[in-house]
N, C-alpha and C. Protein backbone atom coordinates (compact mmCIF):
# COMPACT_ATOMS: atom_id res chain seq x y z
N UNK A 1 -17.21 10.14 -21.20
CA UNK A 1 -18.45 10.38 -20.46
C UNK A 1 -19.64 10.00 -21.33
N UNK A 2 -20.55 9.32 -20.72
CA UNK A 2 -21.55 8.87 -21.24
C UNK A 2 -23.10 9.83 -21.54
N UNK A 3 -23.69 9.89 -22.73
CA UNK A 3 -24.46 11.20 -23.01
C UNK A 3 -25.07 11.32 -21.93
N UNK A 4 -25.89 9.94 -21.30
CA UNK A 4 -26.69 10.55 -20.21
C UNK A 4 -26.22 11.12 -18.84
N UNK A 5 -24.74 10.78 -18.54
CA UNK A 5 -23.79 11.20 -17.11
C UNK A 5 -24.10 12.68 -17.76
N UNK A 6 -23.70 13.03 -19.01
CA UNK A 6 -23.32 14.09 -19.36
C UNK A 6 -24.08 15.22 -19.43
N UNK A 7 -25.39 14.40 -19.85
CA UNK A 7 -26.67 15.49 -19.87
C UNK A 7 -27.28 16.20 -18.10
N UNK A 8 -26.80 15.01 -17.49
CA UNK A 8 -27.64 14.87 -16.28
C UNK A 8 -26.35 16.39 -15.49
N UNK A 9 -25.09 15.90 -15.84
CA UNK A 9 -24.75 17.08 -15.28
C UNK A 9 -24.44 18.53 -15.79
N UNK A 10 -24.79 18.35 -17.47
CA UNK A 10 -25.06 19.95 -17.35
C UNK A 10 -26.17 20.51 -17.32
N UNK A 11 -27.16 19.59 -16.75
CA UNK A 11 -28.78 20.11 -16.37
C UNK A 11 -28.60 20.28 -15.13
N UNK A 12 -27.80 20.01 -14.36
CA UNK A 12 -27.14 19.99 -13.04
C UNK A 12 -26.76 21.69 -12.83
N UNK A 13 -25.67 21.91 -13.62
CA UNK A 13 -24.55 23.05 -14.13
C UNK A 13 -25.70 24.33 -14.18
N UNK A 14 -26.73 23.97 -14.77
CA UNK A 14 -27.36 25.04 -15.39
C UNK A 14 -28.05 25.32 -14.49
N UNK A 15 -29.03 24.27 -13.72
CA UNK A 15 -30.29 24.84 -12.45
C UNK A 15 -29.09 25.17 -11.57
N UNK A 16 -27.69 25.01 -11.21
CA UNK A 16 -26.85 25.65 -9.87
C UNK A 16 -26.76 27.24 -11.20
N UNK A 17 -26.68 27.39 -11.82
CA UNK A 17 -26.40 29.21 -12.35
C UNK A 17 -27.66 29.63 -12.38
N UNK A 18 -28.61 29.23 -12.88
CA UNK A 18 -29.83 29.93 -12.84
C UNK A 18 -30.53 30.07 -11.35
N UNK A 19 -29.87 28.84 -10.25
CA UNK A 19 -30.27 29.35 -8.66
C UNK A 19 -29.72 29.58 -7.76
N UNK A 20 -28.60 28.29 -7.47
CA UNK A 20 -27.70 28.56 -6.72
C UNK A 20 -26.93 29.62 -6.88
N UNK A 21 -26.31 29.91 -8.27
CA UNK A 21 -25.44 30.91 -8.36
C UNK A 21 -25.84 32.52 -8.21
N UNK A 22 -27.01 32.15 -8.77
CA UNK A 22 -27.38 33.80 -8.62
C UNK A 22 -27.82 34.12 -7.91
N UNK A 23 -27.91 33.68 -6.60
CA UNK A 23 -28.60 33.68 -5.47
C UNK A 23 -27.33 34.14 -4.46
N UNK A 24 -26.24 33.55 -4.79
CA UNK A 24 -25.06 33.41 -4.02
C UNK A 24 -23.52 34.37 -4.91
N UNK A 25 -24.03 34.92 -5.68
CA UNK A 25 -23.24 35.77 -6.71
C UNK A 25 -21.98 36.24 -5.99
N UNK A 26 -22.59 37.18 -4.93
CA UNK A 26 -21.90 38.31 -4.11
C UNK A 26 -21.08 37.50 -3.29
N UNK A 27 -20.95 36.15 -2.57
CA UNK A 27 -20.38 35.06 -1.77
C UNK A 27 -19.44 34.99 -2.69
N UNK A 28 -19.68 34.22 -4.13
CA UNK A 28 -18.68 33.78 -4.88
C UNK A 28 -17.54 34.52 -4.97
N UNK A 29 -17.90 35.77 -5.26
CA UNK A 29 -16.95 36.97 -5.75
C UNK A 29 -15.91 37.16 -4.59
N UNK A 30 -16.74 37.72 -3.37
CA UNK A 30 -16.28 37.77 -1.88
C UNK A 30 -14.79 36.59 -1.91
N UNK A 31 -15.57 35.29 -2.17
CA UNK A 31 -14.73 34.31 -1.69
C UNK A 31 -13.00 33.73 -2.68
N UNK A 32 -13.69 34.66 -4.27
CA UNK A 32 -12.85 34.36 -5.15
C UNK A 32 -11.54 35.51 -4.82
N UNK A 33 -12.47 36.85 -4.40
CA UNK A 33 -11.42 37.77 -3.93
C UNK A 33 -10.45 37.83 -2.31
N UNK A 34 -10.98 37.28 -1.69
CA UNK A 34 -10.64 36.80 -0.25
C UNK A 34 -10.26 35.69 -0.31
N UNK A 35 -10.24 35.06 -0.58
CA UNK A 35 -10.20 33.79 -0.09
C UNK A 35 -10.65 32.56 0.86
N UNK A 36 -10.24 31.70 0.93
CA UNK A 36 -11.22 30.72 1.49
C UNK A 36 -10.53 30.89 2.76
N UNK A 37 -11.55 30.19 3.90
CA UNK A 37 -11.58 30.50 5.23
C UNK A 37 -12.49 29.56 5.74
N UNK A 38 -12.39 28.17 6.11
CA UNK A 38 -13.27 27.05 6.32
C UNK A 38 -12.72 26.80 7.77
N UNK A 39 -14.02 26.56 7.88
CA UNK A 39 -13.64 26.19 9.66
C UNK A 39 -13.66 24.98 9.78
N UNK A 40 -13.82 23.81 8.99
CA UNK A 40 -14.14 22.60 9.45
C UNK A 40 -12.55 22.11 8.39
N UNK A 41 -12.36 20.83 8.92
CA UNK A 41 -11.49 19.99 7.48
C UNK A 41 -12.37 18.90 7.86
N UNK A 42 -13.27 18.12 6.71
CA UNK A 42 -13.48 16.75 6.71
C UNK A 42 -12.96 15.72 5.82
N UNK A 43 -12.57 14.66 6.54
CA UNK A 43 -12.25 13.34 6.02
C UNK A 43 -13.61 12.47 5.74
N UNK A 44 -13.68 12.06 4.57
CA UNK A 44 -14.90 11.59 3.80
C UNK A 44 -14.84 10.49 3.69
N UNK A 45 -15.62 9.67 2.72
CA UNK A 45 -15.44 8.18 1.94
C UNK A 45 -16.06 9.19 0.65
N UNK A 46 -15.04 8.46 -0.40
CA UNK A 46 -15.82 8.73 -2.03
C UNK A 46 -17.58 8.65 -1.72
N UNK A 47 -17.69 7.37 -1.37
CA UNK A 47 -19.48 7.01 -1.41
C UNK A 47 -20.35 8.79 -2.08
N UNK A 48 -20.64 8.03 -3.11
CA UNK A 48 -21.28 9.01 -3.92
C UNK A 48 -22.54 9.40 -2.65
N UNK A 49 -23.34 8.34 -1.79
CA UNK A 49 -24.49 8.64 -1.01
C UNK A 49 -24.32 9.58 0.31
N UNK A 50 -22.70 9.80 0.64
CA UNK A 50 -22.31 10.21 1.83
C UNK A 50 -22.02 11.63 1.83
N UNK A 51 -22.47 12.36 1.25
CA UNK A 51 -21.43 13.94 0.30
C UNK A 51 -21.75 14.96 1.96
N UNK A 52 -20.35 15.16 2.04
CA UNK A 52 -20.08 16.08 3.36
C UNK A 52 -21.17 17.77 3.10
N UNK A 53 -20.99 18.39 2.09
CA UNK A 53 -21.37 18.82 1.90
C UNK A 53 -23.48 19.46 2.14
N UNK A 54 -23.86 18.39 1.82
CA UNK A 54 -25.44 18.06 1.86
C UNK A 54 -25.79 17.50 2.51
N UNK A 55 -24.69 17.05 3.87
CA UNK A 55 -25.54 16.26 4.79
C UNK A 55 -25.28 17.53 6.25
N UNK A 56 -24.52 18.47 5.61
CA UNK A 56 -23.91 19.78 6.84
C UNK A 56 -24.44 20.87 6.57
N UNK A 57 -25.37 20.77 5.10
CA UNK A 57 -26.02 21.80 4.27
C UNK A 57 -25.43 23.07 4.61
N UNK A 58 -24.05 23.36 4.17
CA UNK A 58 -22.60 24.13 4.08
C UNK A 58 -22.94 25.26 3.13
N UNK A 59 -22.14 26.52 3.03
CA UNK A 59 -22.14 27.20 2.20
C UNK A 59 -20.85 26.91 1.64
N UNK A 60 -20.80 27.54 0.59
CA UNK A 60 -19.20 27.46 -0.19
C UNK A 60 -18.18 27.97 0.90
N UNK A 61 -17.07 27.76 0.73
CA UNK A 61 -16.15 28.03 1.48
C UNK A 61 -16.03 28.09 3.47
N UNK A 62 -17.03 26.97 3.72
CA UNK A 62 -17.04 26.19 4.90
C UNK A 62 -16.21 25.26 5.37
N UNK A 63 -16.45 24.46 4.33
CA UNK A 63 -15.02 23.27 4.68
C UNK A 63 -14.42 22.74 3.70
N UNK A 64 -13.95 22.31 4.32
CA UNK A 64 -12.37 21.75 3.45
C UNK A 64 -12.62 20.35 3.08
N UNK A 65 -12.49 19.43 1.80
CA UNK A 65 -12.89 18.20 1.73
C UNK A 65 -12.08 17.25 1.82
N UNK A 66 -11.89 16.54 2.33
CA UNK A 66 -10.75 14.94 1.56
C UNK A 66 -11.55 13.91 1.84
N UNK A 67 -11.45 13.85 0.54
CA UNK A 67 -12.57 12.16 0.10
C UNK A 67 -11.61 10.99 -0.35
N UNK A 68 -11.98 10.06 0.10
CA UNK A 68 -11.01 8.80 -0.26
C UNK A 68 -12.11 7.63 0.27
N UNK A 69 -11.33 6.43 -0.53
CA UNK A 69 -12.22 5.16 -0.01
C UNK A 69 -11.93 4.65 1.53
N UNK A 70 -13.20 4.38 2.05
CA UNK A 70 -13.25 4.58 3.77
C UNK A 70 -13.23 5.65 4.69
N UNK A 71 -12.90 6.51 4.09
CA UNK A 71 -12.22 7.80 4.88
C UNK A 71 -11.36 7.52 5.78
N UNK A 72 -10.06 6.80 5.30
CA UNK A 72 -9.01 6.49 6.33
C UNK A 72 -8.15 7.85 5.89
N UNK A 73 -7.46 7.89 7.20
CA UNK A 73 -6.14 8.41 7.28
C UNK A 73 -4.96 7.70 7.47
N UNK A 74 -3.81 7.94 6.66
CA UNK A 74 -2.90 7.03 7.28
C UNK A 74 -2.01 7.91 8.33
N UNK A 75 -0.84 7.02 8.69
CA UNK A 75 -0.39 7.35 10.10
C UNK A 75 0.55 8.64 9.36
N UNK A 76 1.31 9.27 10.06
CA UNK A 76 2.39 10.49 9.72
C UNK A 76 3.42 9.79 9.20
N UNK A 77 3.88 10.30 8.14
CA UNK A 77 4.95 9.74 7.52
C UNK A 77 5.61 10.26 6.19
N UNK A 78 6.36 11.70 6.60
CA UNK A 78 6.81 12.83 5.77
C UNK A 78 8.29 11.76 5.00
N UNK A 79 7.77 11.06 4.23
CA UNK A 79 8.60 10.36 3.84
C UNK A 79 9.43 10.44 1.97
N UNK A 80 8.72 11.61 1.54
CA UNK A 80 8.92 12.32 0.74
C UNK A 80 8.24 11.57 -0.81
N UNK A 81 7.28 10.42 -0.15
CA UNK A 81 6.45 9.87 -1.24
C UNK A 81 5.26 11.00 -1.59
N UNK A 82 4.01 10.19 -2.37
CA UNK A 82 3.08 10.99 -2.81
C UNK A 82 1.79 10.61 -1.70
N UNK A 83 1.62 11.72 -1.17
CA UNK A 83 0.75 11.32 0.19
C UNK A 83 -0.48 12.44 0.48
N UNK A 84 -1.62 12.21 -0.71
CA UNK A 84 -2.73 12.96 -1.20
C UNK A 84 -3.14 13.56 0.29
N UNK A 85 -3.74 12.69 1.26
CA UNK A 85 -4.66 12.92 2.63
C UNK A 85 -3.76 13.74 2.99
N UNK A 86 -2.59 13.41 3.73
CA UNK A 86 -1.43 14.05 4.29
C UNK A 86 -1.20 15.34 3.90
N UNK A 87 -1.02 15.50 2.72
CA UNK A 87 -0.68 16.96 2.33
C UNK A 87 -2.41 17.83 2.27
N UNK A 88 -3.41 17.62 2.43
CA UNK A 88 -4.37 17.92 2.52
C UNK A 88 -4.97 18.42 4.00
N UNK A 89 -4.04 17.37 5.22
CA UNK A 89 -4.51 17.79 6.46
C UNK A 89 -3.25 18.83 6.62
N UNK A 90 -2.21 18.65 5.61
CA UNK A 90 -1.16 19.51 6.50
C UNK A 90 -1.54 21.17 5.49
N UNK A 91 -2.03 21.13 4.84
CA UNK A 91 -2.56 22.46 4.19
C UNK A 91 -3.63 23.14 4.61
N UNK A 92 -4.53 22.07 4.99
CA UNK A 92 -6.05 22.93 6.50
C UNK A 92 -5.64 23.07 7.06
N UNK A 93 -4.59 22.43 8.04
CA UNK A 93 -4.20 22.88 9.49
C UNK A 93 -3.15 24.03 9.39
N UNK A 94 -2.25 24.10 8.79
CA UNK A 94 -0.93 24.57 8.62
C UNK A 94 -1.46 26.02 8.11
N UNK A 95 -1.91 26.28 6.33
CA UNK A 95 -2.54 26.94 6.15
C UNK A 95 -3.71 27.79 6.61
N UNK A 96 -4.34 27.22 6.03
CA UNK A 96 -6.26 27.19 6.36
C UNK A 96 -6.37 27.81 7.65
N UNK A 97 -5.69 27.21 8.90
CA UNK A 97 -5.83 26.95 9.85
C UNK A 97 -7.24 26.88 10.41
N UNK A 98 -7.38 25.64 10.23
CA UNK A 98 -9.55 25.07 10.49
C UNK A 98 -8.91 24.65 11.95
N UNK A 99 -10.27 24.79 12.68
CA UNK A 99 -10.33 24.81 14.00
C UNK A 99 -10.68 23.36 14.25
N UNK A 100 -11.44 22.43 13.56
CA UNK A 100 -11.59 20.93 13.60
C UNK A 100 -11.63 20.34 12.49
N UNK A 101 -11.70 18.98 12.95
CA UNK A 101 -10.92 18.42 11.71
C UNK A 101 -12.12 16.81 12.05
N UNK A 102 -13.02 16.88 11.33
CA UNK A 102 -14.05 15.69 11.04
C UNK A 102 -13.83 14.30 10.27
N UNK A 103 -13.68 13.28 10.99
CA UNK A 103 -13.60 11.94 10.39
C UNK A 103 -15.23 11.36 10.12
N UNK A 104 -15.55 11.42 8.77
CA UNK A 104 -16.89 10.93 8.93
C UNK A 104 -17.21 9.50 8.23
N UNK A 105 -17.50 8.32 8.74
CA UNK A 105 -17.87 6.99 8.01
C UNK A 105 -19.44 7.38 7.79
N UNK A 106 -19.98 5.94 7.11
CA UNK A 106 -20.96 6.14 6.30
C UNK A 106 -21.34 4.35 6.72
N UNK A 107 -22.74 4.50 6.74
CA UNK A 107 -23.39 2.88 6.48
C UNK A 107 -22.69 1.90 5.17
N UNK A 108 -22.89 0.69 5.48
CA UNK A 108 -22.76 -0.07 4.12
C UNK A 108 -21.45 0.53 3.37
N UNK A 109 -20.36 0.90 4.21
CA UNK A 109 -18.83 1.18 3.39
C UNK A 109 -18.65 0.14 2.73
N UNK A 110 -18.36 0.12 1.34
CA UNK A 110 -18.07 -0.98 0.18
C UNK A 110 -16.06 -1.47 0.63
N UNK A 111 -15.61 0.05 0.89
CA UNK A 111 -14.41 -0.01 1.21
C UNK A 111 -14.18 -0.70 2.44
N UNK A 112 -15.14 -0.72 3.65
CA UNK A 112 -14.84 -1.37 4.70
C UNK A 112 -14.93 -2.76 4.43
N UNK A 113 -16.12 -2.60 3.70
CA UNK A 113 -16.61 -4.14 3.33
C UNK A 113 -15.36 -5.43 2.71
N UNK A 114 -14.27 -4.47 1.86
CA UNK A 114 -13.26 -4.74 1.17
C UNK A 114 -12.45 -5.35 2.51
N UNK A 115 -12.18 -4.54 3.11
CA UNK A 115 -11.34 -4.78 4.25
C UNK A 115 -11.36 -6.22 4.86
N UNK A 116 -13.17 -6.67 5.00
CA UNK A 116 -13.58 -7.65 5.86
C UNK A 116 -13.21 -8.97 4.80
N UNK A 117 -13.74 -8.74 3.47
CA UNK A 117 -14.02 -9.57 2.38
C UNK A 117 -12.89 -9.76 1.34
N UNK A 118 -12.54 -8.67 1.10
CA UNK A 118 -11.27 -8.88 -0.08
C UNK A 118 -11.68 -7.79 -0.67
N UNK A 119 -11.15 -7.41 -1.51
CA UNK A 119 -10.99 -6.26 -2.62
C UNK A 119 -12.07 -7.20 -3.87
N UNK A 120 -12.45 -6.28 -4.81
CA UNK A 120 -12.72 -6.96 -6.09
C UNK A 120 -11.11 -7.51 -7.33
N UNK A 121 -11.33 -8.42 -7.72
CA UNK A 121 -10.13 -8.93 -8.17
C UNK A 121 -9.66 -7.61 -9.43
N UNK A 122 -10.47 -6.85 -10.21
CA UNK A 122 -10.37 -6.09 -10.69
C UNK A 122 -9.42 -4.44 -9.97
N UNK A 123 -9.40 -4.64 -9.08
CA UNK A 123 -8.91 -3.36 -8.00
C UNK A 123 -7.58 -3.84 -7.25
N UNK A 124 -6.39 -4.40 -7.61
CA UNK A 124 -5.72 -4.96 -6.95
C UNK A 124 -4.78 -3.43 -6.67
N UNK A 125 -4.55 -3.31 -7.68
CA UNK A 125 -3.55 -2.24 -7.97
C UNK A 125 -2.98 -0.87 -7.01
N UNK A 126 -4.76 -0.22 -6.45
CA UNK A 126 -4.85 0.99 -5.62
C UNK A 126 -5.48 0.82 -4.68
N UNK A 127 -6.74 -0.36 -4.91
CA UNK A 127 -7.78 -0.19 -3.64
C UNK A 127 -6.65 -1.38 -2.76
N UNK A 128 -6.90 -2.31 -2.83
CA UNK A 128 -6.32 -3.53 -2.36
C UNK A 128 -5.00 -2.81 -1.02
N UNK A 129 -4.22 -2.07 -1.94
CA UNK A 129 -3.44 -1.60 -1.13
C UNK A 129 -3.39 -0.63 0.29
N UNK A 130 -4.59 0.61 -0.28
CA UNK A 130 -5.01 1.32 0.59
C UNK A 130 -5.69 0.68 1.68
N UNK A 131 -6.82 -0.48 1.15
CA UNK A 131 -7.69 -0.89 2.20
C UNK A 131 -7.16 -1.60 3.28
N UNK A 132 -5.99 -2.14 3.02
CA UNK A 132 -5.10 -3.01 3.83
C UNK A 132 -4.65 -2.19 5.21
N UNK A 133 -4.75 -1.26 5.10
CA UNK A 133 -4.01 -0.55 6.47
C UNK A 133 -5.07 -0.77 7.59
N UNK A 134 -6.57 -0.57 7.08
CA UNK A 134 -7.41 -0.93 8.09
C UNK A 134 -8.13 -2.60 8.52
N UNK A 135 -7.47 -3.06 7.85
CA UNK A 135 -7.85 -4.59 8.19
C UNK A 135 -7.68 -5.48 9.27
N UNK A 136 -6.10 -5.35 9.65
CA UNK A 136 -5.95 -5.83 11.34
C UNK A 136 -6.94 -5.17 12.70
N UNK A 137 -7.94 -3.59 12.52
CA UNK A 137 -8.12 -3.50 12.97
C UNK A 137 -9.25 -4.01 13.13
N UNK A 138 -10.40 -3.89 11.61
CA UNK A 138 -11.65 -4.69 11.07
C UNK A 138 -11.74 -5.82 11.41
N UNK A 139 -10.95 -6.81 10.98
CA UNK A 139 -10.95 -8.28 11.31
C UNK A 139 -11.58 -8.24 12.71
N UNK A 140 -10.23 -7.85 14.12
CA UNK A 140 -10.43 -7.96 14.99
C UNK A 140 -12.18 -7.07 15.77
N UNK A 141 -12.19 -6.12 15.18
CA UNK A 141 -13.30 -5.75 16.16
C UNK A 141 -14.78 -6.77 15.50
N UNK A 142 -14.63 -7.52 13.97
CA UNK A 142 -15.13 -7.99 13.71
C UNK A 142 -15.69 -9.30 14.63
N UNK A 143 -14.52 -9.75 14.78
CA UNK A 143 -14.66 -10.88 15.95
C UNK A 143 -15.09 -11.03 17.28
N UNK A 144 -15.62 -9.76 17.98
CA UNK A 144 -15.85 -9.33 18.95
C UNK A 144 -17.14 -9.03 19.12
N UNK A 145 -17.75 -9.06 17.66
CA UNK A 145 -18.72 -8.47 17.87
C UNK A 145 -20.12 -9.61 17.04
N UNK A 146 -21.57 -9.37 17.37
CA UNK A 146 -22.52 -9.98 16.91
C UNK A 146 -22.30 -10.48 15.35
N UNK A 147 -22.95 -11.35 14.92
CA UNK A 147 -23.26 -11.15 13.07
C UNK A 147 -23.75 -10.12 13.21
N UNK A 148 -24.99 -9.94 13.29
CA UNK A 148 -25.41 -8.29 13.02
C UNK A 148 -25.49 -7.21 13.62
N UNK A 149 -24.03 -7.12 13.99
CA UNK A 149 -23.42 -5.53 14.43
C UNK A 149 -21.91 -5.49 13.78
N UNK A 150 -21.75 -6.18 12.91
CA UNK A 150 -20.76 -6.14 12.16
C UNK A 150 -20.48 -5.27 11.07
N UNK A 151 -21.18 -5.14 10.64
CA UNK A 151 -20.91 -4.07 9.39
C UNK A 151 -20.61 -2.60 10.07
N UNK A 152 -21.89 -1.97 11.19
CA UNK A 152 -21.74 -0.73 11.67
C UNK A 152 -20.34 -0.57 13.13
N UNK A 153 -20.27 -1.58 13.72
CA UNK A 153 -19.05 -1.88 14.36
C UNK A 153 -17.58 -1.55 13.53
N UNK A 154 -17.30 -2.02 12.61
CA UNK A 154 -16.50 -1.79 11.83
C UNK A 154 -16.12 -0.36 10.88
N UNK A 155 -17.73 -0.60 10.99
CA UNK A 155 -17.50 1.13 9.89
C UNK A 155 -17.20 2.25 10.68
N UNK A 156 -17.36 1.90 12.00
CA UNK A 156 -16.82 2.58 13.15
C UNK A 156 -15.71 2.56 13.77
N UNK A 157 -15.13 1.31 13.55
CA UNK A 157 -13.75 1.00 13.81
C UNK A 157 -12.50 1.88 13.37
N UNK A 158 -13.32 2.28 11.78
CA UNK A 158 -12.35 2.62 10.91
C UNK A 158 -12.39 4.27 11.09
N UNK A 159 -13.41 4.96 11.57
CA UNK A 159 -13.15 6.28 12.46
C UNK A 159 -12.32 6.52 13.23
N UNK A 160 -12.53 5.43 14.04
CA UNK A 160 -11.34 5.64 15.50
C UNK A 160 -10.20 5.49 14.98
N UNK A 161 -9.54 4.58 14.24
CA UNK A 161 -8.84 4.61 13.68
C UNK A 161 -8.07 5.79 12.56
N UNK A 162 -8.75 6.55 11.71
CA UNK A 162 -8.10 7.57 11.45
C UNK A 162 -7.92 8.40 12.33
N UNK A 163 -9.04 8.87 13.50
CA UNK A 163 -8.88 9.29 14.50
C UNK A 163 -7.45 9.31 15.16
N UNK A 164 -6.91 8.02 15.68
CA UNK A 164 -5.74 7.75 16.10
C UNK A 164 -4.80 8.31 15.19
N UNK A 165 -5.11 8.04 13.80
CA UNK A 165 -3.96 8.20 13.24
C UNK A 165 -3.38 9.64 13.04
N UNK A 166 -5.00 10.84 13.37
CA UNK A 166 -4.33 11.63 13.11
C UNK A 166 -3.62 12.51 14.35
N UNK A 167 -4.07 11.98 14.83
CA UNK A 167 -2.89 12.34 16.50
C UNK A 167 -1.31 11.91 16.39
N UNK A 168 -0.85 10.94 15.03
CA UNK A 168 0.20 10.75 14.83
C UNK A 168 1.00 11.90 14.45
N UNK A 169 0.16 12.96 13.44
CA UNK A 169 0.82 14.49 13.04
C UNK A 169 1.31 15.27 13.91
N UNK A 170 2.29 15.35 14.47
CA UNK A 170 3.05 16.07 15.85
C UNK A 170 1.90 17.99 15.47
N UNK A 171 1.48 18.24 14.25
CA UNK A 171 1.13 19.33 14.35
C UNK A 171 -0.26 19.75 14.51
N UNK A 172 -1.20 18.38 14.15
CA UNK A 172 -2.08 18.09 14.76
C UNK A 172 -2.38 17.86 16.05
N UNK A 173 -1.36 16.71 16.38
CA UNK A 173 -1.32 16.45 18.48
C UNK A 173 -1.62 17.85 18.87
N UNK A 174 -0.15 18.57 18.71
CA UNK A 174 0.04 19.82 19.35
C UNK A 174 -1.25 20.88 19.47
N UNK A 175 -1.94 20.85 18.18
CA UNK A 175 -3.17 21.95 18.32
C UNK A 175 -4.15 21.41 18.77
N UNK A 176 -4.28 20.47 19.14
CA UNK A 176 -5.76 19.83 19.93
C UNK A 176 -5.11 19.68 21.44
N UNK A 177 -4.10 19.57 21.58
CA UNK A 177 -3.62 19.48 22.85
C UNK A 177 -3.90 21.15 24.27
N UNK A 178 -3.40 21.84 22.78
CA UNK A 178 -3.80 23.40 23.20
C UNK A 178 -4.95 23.92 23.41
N UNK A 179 -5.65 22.80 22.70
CA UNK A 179 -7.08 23.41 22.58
C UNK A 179 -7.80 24.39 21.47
N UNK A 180 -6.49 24.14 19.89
CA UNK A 180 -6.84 25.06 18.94
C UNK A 180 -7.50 24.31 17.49
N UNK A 181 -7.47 23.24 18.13
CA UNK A 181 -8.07 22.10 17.08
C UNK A 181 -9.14 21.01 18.00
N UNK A 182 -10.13 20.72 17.00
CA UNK A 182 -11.33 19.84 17.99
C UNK A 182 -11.39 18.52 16.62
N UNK A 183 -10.93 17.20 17.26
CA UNK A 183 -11.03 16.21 16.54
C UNK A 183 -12.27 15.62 16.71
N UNK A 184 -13.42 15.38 15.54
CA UNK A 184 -14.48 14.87 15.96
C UNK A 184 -14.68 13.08 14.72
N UNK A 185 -15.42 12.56 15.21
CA UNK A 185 -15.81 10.93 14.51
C UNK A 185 -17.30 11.33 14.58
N UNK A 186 -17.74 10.93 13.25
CA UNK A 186 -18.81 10.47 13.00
C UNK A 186 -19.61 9.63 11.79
N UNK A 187 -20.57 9.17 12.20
CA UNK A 187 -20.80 7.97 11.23
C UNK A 187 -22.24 8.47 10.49
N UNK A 188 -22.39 8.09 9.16
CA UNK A 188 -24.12 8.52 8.43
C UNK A 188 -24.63 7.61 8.06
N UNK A 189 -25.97 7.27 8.85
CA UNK A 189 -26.68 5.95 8.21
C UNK A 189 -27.04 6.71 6.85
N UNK A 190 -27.08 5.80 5.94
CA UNK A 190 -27.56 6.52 4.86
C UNK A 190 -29.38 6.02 4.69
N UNK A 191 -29.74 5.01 4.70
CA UNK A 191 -30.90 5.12 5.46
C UNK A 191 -31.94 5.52 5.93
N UNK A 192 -31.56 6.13 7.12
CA UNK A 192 -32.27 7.00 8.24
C UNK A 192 -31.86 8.38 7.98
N UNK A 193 -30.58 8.65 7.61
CA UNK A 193 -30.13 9.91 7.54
C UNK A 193 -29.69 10.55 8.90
N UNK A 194 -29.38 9.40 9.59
CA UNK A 194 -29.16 10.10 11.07
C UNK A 194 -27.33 9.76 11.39
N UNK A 195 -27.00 11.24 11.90
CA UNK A 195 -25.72 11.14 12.29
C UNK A 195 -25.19 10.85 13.42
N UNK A 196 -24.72 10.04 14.07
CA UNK A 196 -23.88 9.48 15.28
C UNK A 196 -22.70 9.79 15.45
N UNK A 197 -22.40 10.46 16.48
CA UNK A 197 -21.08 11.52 17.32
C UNK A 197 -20.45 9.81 18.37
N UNK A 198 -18.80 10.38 17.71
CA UNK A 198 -18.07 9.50 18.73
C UNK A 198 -18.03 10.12 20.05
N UNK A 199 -18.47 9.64 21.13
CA UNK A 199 -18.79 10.21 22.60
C UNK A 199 -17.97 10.16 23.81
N UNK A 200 -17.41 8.67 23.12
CA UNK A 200 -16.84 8.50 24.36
C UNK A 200 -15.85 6.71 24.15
N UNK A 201 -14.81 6.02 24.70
CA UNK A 201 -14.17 4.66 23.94
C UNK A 201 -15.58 3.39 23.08
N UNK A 202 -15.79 3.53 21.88
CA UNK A 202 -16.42 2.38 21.53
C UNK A 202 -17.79 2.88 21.66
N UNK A 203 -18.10 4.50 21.30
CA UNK A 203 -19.43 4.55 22.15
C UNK A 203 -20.35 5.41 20.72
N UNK A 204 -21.04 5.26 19.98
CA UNK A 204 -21.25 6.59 19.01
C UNK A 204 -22.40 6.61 18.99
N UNK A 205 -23.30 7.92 19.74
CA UNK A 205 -24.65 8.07 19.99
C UNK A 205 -25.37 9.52 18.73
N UNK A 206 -26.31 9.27 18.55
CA UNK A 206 -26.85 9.58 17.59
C UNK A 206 -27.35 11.82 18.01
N UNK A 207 -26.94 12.30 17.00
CA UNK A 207 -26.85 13.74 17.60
C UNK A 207 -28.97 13.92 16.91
């Protein structure tokens, strides 16, 4: 870690104990002794600009995070590999038991961008691989659509798409089917700061 990453976050560390924390003392304790109880699970993108957290202005123990590049999900597939997202939706739902479960994209995805463009030659190894699952769908809605509605078309693509995928989890289907789970898509200009709700096939209007 570099002095200044380093400084910056324990000047970080220190204004959250001297405000956040002591402000929120009695929560912490509550939550360290109880336990957590989040009503939301969201699916993220890393994007340092996109943080689920500060754009839902959440208290601790609200939701549940999984961050990854794009915020894809992949399809169900208890195949006894190492499957980070997977075991993450099957521990909110299963566990946790969160009542919805949030796919959120972000403007200017570097990861989507990967999808359209290539990976950096430096990233073959992890990104290259992951990003590949959403590409047959990118390409194509790519082609369908303006030059400049391409980037946000896509970064939307790749919602619906985990979306779909997570209807692949027979234990997911089942609780939204019942009506005990609410699957939602949404996208963050980073920008404007304005969030857009999937509404309806191909449709994402701004809340």
């Amino acid at each position: 870690m570099s002095r200044e990453s380093s400084d910056a976050l324990l000047s970080g560390y220190r204004r959250f104990r001297e405000g956040h924390w002591a402000e929120a003392k009695a929560e912490y304790e509550a939550l360290a002794a109880d336990g957590q109880r989040p009503h939301t699970l969201v699916v993220a993108c890393s994007d340092s600009r996109a943080d689920p957290a500060l754009i839902f202005d959440t208290a601790p123990g609200q939701l549940f995070v999984v961050r990854n590049v794009a915020n894809l999900v992949p399809p169900y597939e208890p195949d006894g590999h190492l499957h980070g997202v997977s075991a993450a939706l099957e521990f909110g739902v299963k566990v946790l038991g969160v009542s919805r479960i949030v796919v959120m994209g972000h403007a200017h995805c570097g990861g989507v961008n990967a999808m359209l463009n290539g990976t950096p030659d430096n990233c073959r190894d992890f990104v290259a691989p992951w990003v590949a699952q959403g590409e047959p769908v990118v390409r194509r809605v790519a082609e369908a659509v303006e030059p400049g509605q391409v980037e946000q078309a896509t970064e939307e693509a790749v919602v619906r798409l985990s979306l779909d995928n997570l209807r692949t989890f027979p234990w997911i289907a089942e609780r939204e089917a019942a009506g005990d789970l609410v699957l939602t898509g949404l996208h963050f200009g980073i920008a404007d700061g304005i969030l857009r709700a999937l509404t309806g096939p191909g449709r994402f209007e701004a809340l």
